[in-house]
C-alpha atoms as a PDB file:
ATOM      1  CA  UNK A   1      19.044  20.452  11.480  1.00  0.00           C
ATOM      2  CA  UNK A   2      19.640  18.661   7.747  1.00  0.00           C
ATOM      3  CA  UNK A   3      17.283  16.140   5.823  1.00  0.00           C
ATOM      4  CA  UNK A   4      19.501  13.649   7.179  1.00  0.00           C
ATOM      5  CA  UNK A   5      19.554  14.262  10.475  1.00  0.00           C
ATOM      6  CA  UNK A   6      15.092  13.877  10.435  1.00  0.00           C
ATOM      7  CA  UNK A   7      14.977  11.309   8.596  1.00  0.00           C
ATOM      8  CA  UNK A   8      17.470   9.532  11.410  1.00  0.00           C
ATOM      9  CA  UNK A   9      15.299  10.365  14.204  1.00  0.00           C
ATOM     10  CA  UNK A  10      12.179   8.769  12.834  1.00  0.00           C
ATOM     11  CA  UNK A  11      11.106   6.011  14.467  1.00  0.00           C
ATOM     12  CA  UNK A  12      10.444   3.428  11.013  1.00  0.00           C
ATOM     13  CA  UNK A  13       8.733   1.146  13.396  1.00  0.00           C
ATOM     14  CA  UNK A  14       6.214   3.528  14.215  1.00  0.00           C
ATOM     15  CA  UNK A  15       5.198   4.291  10.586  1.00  0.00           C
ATOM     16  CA  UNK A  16       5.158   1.089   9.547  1.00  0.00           C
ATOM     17  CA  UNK A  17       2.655   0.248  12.061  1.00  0.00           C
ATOM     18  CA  UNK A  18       0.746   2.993  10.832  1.00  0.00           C
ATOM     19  CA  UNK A  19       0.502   1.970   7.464  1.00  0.00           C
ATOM     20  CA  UNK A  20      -0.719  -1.076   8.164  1.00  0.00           C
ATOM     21  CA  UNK A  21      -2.995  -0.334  10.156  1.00  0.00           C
ATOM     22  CA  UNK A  22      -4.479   2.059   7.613  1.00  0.00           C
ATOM     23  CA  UNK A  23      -3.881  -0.785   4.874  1.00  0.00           C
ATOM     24  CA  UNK A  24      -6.145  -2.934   7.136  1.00  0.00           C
ATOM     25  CA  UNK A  25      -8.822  -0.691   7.709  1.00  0.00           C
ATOM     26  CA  UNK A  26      -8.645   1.098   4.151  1.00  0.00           C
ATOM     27  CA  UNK A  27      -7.825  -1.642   1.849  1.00  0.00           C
ATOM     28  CA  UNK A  28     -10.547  -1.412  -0.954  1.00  0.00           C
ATOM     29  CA  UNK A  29      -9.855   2.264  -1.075  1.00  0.00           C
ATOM     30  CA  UNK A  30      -6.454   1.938  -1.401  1.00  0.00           C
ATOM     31  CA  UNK A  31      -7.198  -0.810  -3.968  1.00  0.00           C
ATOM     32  CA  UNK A  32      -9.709   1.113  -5.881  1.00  0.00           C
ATOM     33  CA  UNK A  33      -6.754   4.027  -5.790  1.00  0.00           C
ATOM     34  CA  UNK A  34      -4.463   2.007  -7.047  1.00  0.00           C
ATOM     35  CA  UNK A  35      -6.897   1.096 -10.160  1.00  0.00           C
ATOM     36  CA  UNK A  36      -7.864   4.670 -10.683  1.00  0.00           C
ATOM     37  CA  UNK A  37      -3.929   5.865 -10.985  1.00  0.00           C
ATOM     38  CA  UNK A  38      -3.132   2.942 -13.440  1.00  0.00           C
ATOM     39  CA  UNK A  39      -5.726   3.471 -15.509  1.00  0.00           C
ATOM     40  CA  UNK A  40      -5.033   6.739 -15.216  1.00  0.00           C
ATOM     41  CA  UNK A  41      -1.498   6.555 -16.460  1.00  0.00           C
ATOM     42  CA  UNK A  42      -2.534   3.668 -19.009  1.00  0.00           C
ATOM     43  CA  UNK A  43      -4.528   6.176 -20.553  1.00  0.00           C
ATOM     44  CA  UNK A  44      -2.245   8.767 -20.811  1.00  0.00           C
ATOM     45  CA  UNK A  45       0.661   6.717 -22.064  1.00  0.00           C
ATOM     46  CA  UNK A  46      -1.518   5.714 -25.265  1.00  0.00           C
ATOM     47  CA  UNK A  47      -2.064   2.049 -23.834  1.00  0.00           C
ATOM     48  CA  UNK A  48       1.292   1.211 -24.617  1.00  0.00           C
ATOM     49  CA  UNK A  49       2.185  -0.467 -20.986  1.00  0.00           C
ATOM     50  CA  UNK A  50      -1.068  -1.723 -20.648  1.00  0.00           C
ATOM     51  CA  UNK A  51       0.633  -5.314 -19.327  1.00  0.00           C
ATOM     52  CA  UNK A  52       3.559  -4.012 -16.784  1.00  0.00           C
ATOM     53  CA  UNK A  53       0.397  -1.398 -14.873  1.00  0.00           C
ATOM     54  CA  UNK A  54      -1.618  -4.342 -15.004  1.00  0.00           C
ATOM     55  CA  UNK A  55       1.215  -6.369 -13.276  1.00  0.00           C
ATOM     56  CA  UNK A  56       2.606  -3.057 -11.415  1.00  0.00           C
ATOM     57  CA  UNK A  57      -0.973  -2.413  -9.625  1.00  0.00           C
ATOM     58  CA  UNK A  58      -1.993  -6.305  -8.857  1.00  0.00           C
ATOM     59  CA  UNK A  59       2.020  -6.545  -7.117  1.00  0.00           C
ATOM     60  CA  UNK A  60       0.845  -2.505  -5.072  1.00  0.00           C
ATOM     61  CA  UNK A  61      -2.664  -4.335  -4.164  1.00  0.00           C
ATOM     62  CA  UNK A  62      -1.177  -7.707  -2.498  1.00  0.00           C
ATOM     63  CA  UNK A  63       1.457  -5.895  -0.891  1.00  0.00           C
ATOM     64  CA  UNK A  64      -1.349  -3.934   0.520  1.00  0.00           C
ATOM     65  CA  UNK A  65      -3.642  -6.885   1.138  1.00  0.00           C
ATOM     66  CA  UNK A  66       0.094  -8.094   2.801  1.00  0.00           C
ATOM     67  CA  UNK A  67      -0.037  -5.526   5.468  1.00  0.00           C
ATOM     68  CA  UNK A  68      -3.529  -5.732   6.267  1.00  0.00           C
ATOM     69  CA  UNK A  69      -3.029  -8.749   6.906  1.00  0.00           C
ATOM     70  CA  UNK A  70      -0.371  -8.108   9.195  1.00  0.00           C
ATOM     71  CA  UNK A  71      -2.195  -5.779  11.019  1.00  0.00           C
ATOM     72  CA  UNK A  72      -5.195  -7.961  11.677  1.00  0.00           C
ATOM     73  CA  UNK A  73      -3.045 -10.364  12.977  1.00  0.00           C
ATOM     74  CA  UNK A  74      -1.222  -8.051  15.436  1.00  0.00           C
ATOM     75  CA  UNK A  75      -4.205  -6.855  17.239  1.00  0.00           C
ATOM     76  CA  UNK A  76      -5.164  -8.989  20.131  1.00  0.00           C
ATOM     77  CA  UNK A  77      -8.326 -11.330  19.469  1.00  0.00           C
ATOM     78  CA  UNK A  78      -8.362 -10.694  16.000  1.00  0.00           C
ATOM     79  CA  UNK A  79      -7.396 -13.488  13.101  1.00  0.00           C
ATOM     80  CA  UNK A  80      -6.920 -11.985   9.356  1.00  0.00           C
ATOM     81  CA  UNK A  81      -9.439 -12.316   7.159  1.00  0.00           C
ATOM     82  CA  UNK A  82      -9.380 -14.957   3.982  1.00  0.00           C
END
């Protein structure tokens, strides 16, 4: 069986109900992650790119906060969080 033919039985849904329901449960560490690698990288690239990380790792952290959100609202009973 090839890449190809794995990657076509995966059920997408499935995942991507998985990650959100880790973003929704693990969103500050994901968020504090997502900190650590830019400043990380900003480091190591001499500061040059300070501006795009910044911008990079505040679009990674609302997309996360985005399917959190998501998440929250899915589950029965349960309203997302503001």
């Amino acid at each position: 069986m090839s890449l190809f033919d794995s990657v076509k039985k995966l059920n997408l849904g499935d995942l991507k109900d998985k990650a959100a329901d880790l973003a929704a449960k693990h969103e500050d560490k994901i968020e504090q992650g997502i900190d650590k690698a830019a400043d990380f990288i900003d480091t190591r690239t001499g500061h040059k790119h300070s501006d795009k990380l910044d911008s990079g790792a505040d679009k990674l952290k609302q997309a996360t906060e985005k399917l959190g959100d998501q998440a929250r609202h899915d589950e029965p009973g349960q309203k997302p969080e503001k």
